[in-house]
C-alpha atoms as a PDB file:
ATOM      1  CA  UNK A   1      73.979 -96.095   9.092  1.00  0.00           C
ATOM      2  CA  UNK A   2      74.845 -93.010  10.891  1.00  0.00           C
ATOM      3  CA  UNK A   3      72.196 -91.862  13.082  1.00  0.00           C
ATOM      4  CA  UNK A   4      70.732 -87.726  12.311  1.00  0.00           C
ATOM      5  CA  UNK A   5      70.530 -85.589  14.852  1.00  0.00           C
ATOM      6  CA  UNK A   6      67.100 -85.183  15.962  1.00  0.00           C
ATOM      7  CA  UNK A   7      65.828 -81.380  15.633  1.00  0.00           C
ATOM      8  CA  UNK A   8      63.052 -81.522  17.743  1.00  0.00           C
ATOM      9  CA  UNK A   9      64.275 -81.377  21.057  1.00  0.00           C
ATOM     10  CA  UNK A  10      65.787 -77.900  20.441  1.00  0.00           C
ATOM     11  CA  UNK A  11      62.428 -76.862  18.579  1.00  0.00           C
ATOM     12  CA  UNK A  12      61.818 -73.655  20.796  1.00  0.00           C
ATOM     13  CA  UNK A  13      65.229 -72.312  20.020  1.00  0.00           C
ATOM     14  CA  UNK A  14      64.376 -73.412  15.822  1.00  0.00           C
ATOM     15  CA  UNK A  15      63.543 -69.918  14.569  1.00  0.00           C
ATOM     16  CA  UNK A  16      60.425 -72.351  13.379  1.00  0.00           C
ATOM     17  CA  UNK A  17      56.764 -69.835  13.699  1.00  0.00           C
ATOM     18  CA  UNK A  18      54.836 -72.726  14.844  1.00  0.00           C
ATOM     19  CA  UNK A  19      51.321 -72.258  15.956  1.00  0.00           C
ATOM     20  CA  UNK A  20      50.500 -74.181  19.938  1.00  0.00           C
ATOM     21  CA  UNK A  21      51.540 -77.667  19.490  1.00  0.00           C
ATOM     22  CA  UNK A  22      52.827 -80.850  21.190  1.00  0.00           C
ATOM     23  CA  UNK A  23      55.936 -83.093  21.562  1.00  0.00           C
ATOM     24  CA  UNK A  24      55.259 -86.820  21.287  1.00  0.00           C
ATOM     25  CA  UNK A  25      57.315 -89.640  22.507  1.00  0.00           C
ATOM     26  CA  UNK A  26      55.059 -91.752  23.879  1.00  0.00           C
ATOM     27  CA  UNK A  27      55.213 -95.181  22.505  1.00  0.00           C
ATOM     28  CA  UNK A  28      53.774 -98.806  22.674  1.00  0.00           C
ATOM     29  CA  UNK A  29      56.132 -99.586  25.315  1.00  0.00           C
ATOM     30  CA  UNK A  30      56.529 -96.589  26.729  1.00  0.00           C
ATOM     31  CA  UNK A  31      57.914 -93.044  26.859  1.00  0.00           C
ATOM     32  CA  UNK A  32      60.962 -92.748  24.148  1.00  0.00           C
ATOM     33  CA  UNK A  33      64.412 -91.283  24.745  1.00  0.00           C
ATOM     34  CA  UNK A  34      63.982 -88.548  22.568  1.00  0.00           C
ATOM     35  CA  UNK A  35      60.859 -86.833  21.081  1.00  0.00           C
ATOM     36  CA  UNK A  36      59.607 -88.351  18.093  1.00  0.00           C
ATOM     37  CA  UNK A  37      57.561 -86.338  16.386  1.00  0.00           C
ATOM     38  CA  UNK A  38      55.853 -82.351  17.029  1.00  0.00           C
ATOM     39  CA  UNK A  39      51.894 -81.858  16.058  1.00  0.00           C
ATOM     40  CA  UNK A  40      50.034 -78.825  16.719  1.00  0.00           C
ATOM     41  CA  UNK A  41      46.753 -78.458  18.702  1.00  0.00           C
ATOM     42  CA  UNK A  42      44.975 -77.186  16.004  1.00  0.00           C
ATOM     43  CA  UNK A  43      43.412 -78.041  12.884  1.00  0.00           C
ATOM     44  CA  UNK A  44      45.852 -77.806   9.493  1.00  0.00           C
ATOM     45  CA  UNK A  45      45.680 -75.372   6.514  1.00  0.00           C
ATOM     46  CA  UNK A  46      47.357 -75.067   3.076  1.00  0.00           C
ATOM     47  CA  UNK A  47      49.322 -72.428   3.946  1.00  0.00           C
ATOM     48  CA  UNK A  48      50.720 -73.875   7.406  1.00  0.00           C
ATOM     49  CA  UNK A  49      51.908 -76.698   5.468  1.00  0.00           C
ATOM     50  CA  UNK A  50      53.600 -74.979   2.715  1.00  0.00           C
ATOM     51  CA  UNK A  51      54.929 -72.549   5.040  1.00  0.00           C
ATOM     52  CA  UNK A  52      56.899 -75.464   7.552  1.00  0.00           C
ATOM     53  CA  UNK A  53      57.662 -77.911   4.570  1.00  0.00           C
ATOM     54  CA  UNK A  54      60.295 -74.401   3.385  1.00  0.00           C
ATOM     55  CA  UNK A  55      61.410 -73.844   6.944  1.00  0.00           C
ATOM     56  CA  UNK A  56      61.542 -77.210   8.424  1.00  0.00           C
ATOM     57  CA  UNK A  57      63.326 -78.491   5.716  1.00  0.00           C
ATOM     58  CA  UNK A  58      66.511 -76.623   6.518  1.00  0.00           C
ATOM     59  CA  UNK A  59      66.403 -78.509   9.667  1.00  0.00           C
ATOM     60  CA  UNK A  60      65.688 -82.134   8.933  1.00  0.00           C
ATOM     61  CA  UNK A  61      61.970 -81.826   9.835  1.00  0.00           C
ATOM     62  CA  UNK A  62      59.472 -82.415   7.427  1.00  0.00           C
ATOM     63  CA  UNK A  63      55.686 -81.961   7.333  1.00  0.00           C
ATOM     64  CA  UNK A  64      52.893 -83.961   7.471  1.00  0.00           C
ATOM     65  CA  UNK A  65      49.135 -83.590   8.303  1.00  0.00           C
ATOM     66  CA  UNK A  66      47.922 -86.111  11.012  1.00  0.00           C
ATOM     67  CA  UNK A  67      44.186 -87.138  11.849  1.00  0.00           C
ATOM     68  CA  UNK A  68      42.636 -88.623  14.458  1.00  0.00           C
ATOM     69  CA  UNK A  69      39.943 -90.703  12.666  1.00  0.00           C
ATOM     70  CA  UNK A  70      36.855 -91.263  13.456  1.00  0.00           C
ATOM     71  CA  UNK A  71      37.594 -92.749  16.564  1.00  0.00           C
ATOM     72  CA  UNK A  72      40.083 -89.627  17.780  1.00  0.00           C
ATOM     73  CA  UNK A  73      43.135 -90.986  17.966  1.00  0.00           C
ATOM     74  CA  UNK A  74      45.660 -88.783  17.679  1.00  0.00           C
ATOM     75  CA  UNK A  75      49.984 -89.697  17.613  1.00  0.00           C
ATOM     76  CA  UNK A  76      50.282 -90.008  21.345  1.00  0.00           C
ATOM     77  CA  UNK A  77      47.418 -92.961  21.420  1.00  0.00           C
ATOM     78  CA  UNK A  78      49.418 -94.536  17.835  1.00  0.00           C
ATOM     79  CA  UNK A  79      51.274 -97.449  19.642  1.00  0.00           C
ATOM     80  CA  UNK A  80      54.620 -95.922  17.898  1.00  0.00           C
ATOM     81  CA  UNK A  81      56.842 -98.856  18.091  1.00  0.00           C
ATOM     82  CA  UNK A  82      60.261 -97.233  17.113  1.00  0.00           C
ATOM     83  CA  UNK A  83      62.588 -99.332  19.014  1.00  0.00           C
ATOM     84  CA  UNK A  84      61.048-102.220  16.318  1.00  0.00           C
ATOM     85  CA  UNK A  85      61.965-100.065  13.033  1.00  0.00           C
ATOM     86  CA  UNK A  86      64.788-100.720  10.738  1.00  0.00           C
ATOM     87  CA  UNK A  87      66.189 -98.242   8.082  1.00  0.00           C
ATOM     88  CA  UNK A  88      64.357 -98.026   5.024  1.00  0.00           C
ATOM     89  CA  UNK A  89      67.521 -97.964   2.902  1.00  0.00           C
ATOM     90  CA  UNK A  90      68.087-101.497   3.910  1.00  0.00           C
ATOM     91  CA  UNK A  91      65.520-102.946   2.453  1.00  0.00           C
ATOM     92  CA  UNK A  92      64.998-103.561  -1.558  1.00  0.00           C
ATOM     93  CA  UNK A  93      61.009-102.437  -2.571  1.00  0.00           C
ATOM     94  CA  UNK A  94      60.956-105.581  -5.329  1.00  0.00           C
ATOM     95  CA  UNK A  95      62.033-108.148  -2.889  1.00  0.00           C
ATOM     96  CA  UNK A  96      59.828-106.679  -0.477  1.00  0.00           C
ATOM     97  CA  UNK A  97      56.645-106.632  -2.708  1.00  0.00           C
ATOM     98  CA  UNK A  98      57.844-109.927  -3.936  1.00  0.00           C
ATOM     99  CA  UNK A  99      57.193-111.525  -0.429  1.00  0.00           C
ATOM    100  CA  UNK A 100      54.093-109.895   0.092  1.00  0.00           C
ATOM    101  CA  UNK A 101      52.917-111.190  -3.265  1.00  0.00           C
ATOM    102  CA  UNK A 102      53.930-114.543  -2.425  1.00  0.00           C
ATOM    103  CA  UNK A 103      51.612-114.208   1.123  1.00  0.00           C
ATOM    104  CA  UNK A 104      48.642-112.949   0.224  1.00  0.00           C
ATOM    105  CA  UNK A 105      48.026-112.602  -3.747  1.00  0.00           C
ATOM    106  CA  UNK A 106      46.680-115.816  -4.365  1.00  0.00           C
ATOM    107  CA  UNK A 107      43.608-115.111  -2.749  1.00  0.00           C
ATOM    108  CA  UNK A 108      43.189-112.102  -4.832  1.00  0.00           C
ATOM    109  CA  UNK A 109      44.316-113.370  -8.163  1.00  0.00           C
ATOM    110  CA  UNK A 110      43.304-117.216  -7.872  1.00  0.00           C
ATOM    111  CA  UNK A 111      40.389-116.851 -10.590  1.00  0.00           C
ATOM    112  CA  UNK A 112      43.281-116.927 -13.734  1.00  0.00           C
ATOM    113  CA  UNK A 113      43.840-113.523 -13.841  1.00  0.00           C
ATOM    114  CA  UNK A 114      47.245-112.193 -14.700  1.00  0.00           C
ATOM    115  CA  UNK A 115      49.008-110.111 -12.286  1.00  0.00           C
ATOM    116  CA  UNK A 116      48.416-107.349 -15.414  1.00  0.00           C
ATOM    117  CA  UNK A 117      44.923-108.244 -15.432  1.00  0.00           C
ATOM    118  CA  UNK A 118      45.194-109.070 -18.923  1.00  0.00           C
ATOM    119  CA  UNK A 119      44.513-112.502 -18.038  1.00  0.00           C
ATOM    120  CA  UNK A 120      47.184-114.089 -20.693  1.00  0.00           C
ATOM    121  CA  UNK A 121      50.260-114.983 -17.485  1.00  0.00           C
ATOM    122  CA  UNK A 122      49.582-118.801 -18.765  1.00  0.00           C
ATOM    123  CA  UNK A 123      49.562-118.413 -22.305  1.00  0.00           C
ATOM    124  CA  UNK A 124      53.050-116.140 -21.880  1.00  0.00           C
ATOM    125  CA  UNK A 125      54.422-118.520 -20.205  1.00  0.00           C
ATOM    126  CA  UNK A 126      53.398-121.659 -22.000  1.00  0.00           C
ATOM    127  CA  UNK A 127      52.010-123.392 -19.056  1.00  0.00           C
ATOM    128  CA  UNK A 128      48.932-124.596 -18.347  1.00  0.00           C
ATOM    129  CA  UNK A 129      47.479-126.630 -14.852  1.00  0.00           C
ATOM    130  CA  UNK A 130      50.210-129.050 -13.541  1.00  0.00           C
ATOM    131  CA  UNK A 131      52.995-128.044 -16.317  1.00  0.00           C
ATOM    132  CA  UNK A 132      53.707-124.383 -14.380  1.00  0.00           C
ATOM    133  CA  UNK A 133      57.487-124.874 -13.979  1.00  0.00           C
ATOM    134  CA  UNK A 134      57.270-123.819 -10.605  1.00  0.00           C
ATOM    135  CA  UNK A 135      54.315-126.119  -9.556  1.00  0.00           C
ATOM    136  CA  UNK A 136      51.245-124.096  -9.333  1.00  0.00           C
ATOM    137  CA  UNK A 137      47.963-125.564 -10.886  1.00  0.00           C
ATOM    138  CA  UNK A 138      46.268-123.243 -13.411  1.00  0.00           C
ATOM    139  CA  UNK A 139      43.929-120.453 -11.601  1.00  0.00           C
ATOM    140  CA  UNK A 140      46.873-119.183  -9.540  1.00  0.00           C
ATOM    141  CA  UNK A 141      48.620-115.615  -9.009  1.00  0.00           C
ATOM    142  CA  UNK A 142      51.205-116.829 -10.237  1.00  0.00           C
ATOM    143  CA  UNK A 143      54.839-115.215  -9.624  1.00  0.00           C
ATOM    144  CA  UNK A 144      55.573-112.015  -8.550  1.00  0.00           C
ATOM    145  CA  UNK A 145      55.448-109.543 -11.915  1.00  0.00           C
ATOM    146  CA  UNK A 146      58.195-107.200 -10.848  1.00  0.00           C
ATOM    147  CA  UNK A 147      58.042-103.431 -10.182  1.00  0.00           C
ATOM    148  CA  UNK A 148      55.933-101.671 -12.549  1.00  0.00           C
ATOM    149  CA  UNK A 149      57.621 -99.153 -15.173  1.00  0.00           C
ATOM    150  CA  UNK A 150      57.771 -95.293 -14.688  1.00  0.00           C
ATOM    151  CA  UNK A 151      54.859 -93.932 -16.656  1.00  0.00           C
ATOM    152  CA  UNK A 152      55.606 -92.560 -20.041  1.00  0.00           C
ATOM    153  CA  UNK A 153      54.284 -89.347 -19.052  1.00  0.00           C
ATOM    154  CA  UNK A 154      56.276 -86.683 -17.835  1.00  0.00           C
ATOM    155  CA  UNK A 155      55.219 -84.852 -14.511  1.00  0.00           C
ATOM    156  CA  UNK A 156      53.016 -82.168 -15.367  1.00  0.00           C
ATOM    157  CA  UNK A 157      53.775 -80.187 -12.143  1.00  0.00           C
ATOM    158  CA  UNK A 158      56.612 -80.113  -9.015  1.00  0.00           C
ATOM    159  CA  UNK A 159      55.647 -82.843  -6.992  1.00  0.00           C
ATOM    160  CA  UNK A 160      55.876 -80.870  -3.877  1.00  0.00           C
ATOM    161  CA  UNK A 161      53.106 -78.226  -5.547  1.00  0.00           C
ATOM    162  CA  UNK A 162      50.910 -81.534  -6.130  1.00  0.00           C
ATOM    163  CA  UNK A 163      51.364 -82.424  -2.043  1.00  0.00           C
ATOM    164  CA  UNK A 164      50.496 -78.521  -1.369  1.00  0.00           C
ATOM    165  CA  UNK A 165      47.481 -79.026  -3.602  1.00  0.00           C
ATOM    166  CA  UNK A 166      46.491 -82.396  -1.710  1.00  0.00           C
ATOM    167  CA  UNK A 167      46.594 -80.650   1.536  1.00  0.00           C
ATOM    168  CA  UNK A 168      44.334 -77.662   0.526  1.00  0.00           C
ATOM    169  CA  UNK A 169      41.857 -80.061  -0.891  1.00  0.00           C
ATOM    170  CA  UNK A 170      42.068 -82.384   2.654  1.00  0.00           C
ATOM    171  CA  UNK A 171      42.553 -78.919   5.393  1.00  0.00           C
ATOM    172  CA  UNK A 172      39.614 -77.069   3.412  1.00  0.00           C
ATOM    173  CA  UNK A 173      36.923 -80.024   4.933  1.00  0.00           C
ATOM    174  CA  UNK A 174      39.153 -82.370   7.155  1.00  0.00           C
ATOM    175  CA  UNK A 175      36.604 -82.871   9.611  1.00  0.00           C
ATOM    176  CA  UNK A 176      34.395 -84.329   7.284  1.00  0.00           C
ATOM    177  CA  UNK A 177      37.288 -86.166   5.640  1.00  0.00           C
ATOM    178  CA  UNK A 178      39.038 -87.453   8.433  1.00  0.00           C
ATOM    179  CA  UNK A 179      37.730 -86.304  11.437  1.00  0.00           C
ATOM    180  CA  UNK A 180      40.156 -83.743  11.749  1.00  0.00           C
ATOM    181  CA  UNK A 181      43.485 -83.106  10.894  1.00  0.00           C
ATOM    182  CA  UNK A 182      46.251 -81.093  12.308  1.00  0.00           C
ATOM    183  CA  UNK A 183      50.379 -80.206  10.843  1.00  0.00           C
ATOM    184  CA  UNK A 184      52.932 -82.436  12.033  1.00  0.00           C
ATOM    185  CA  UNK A 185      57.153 -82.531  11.971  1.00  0.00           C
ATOM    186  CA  UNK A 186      58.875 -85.534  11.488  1.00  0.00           C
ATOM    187  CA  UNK A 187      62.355 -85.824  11.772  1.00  0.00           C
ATOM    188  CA  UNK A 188      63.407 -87.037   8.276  1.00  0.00           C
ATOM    189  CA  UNK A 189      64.963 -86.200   5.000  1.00  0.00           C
ATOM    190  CA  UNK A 190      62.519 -88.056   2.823  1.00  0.00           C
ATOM    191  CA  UNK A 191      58.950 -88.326   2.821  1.00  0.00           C
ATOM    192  CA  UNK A 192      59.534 -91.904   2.136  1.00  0.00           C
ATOM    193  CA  UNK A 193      61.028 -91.980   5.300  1.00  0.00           C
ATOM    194  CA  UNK A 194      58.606 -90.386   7.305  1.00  0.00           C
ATOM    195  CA  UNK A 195      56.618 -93.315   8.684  1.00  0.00           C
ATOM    196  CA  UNK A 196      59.703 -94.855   9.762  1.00  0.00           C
ATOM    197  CA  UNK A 197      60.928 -92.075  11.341  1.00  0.00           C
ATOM    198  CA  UNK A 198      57.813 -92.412  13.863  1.00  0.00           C
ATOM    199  CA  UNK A 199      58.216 -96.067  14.112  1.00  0.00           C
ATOM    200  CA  UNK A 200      54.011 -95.656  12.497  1.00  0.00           C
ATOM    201  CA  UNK A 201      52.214 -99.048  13.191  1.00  0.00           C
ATOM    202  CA  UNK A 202      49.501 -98.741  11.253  1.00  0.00           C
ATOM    203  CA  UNK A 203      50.188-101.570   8.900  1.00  0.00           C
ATOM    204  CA  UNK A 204      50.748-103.852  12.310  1.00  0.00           C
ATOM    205  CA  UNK A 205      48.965-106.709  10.787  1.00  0.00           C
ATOM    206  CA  UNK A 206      50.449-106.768   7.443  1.00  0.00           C
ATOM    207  CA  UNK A 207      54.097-105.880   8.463  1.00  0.00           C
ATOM    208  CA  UNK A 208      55.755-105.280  11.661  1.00  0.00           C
ATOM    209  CA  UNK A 209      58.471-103.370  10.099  1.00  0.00           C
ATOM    210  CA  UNK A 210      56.967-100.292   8.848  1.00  0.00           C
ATOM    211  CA  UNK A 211      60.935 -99.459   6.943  1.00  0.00           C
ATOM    212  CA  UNK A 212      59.856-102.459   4.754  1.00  0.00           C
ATOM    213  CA  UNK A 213      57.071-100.363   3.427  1.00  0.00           C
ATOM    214  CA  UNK A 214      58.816 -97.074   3.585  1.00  0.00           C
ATOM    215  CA  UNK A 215      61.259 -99.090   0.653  1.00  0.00           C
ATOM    216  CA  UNK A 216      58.424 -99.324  -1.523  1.00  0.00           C
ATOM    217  CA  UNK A 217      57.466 -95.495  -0.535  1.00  0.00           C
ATOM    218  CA  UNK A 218      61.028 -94.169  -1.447  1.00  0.00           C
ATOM    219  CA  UNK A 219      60.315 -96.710  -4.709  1.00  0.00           C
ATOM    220  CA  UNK A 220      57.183 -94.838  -5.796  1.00  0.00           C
ATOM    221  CA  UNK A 221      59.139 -91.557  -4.511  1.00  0.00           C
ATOM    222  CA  UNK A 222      61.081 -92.059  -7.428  1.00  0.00           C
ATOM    223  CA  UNK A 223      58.573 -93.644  -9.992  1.00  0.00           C
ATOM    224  CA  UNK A 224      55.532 -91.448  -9.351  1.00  0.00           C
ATOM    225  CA  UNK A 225      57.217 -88.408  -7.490  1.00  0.00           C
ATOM    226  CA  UNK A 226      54.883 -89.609  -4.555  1.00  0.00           C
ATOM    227  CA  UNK A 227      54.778 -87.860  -0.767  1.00  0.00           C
ATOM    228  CA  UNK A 228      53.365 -89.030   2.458  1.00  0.00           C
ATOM    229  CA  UNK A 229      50.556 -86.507   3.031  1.00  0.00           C
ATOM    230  CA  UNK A 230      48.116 -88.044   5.450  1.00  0.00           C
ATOM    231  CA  UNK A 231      48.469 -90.572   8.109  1.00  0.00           C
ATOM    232  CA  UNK A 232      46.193 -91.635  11.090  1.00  0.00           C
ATOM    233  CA  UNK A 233      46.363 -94.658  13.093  1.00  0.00           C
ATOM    234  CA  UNK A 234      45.940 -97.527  10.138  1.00  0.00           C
ATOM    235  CA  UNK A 235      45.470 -94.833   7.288  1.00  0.00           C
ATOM    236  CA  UNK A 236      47.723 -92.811   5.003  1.00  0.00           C
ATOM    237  CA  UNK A 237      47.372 -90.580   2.053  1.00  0.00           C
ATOM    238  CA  UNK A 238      49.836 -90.074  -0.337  1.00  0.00           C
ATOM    239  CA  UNK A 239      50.125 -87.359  -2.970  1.00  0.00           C
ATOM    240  CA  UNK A 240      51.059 -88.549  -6.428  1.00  0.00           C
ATOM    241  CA  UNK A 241      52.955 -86.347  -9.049  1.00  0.00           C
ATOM    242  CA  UNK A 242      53.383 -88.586 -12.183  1.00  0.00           C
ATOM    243  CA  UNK A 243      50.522 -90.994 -11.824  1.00  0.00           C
ATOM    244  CA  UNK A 244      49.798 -93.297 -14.580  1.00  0.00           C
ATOM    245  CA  UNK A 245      48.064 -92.548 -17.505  1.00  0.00           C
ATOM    246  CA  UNK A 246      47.179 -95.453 -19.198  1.00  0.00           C
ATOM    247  CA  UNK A 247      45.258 -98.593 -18.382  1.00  0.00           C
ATOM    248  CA  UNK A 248      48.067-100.975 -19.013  1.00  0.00           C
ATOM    249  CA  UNK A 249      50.210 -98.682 -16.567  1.00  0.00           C
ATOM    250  CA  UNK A 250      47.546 -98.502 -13.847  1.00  0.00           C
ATOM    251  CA  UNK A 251      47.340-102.400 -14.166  1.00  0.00           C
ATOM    252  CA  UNK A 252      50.934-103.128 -13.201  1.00  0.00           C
ATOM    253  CA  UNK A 253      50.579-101.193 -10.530  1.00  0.00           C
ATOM    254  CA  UNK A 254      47.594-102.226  -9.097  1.00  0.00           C
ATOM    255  CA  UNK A 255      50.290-105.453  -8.091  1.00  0.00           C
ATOM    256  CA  UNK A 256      52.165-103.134  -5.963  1.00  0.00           C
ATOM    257  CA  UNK A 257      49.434-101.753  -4.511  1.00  0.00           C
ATOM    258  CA  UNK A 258      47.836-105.168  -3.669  1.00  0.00           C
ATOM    259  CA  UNK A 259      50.905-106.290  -2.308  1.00  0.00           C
ATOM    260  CA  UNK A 260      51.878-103.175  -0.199  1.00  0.00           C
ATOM    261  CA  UNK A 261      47.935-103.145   0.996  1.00  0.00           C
ATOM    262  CA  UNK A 262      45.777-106.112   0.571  1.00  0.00           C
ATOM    263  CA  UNK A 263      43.318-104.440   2.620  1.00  0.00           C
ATOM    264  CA  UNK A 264      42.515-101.761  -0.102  1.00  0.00           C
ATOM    265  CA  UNK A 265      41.299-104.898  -2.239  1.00  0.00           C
ATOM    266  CA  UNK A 266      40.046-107.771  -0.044  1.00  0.00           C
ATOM    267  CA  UNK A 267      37.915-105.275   2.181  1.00  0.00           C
ATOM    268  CA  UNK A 268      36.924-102.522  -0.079  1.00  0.00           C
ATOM    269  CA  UNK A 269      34.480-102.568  -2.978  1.00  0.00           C
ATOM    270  CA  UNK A 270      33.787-104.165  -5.676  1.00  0.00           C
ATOM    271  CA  UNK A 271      36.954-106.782  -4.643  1.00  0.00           C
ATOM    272  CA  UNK A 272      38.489-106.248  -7.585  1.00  0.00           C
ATOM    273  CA  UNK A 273      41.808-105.180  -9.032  1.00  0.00           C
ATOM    274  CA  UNK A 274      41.512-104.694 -12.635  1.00  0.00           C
ATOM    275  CA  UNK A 275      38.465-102.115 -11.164  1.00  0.00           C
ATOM    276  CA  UNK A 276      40.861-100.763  -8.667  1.00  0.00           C
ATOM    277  CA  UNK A 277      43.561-100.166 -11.256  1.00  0.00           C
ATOM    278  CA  UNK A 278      41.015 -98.126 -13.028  1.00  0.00           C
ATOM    279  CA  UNK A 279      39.006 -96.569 -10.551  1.00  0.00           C
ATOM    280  CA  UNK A 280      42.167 -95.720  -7.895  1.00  0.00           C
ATOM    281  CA  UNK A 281      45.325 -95.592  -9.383  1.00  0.00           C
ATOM    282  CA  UNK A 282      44.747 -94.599 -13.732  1.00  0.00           C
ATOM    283  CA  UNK A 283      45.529 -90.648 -13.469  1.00  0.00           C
ATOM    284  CA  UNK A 284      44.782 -90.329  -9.713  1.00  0.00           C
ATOM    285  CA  UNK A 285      46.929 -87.871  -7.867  1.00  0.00           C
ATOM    286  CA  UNK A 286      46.058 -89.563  -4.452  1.00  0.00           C
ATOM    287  CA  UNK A 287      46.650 -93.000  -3.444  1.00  0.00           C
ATOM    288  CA  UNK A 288      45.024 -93.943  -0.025  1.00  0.00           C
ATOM    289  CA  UNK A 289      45.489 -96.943   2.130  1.00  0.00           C
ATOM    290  CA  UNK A 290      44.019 -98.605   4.953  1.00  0.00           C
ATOM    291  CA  UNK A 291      45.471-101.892   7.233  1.00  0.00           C
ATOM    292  CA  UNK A 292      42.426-103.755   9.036  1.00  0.00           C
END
């Protein structure tokens, strides 16, 4: 893959209006060879956003709001790792998901419960206990159900407009949200792309290789017209253009979402993913995560 030039170093000569802000390039192991991503010293608003998402674009530098949480940590305290970050077009989201499914949704899913939560995987399949072709004893997650299907629904709005509308909703009380949060540019051409880009380790103890996840991003990209809004140290926000809109919908994607981040399941109430499905993902125009 042939590498992008990286606007930020020539920032001041951009023709960019950007408010007092900072370069970032320190990383996990140290200070990297090129700036890595700009954020500005101030707190965020609507307008700001909309504003640099026209302008930056041009460029190759696209916006994002980042917080420092409650325990202010801002980029430069992140542990970037970029030097550990592969390309996100190398990677396949179902094969990706697939793995994680195979690592951690047995936990989850081990009370008989489809991976649809219709509970009927066993009777589909005409297995029961020890005849499961592929071993497993009744009660299991059984295999991996594939990528959910784009929702019937046609996008009711530009998906772009939908981010804009996230970031008014977050900017207008971020402090109480988030504990603050302030417009950053990322060098990338994707949203999708924009936690690899940073070489983001906020997932550190689910994947190493944040591009893995940024796959499944650029997947829901172009299933649910989703962006990368938000992210903090372990958190991100994404906006969601064409979410689903029906229960059965929700429910096969509640899979990717356990898979991509058990964390929004195993730690978060009520510990359930037919719930979450309903409660999180039917008709929500935000999806949040969060790696322990």
């Amino acid at each position: 893959m042939a590498t992008l030039p990286n606007p930020l170093p020539s920032l001041d000569s951009s023709g960019l209006d950007l408010p007092p802000g900072s370069l970032v390039d320190a990383t996990l192991d140290g200070p990297w060879h090129e700036p890595l991503l700009w954020y500005a010293d101030g707190p965020a608003d609507q307008r700001g956003w909309s504003a640099l998402r026209a302008s930056g674009r041009r460029l190759g530098l696209l916006p994002v709001l980042v917080t420092g949480g409650s325990r202010d940590q801002w980029p430069e305290d992140w542990d970037l790792c970029p030097d550990g970050t592969s390309y996100p077009g190398d990677h396949d989201a179902d094969e990706v998901l697939a793995g994680y499914w195979t690592d951690y949704a047995d936990d989850e899913v081990g009370d008989g419960t489809a991976a649809d939560g219709t509970g009927e995987e066993s009777e589909r399949n005409g297995e029961t206990g020890e005849d499961a072709e592929d071993g497993e004893q009744s009660g299991g997650a059984g295999s991996w159900p594939g990528l959910a299907p784009v929702p019937a629904r046609e996008a009711p709005e530009d998906p772009d407009a939908v981010a804009a509308g996230l970031v008014g909703v977050i900017t207008a009380d971020a402090d109480e949200w988030l504990g603050g949060a302030r417009i950053a540019l990322v060098p990338a051409r994707r949203s999708a792309d924009i936690p690899a880009a940073i070489g983001w380790s906020g997932p550190m103890n689910h994947e190493n290789d944040v591009a893995r996840l940024c796959a499944v991003l650029r997947s829901w990209e172009d299933r649910y017209d989703a962006r990368v809004v938000v992210l903090g140290f372990d958190t991100m926000i994404v906006s969601v253009g064409r979410p689903p809109a029906t229960i059965e919908e929700a429910r096969a994607l509640a899979a990717e979402h356990y898979a991509f981040c058990p964390d929004n399941i195993d730690q978060s109430p009520p510990y359930d993913l037919d719930v979450y499905a309903e409660k999180a993902i039917l008709n929500q125009e935000a999806w949040s995560f969060w790696w322990d």
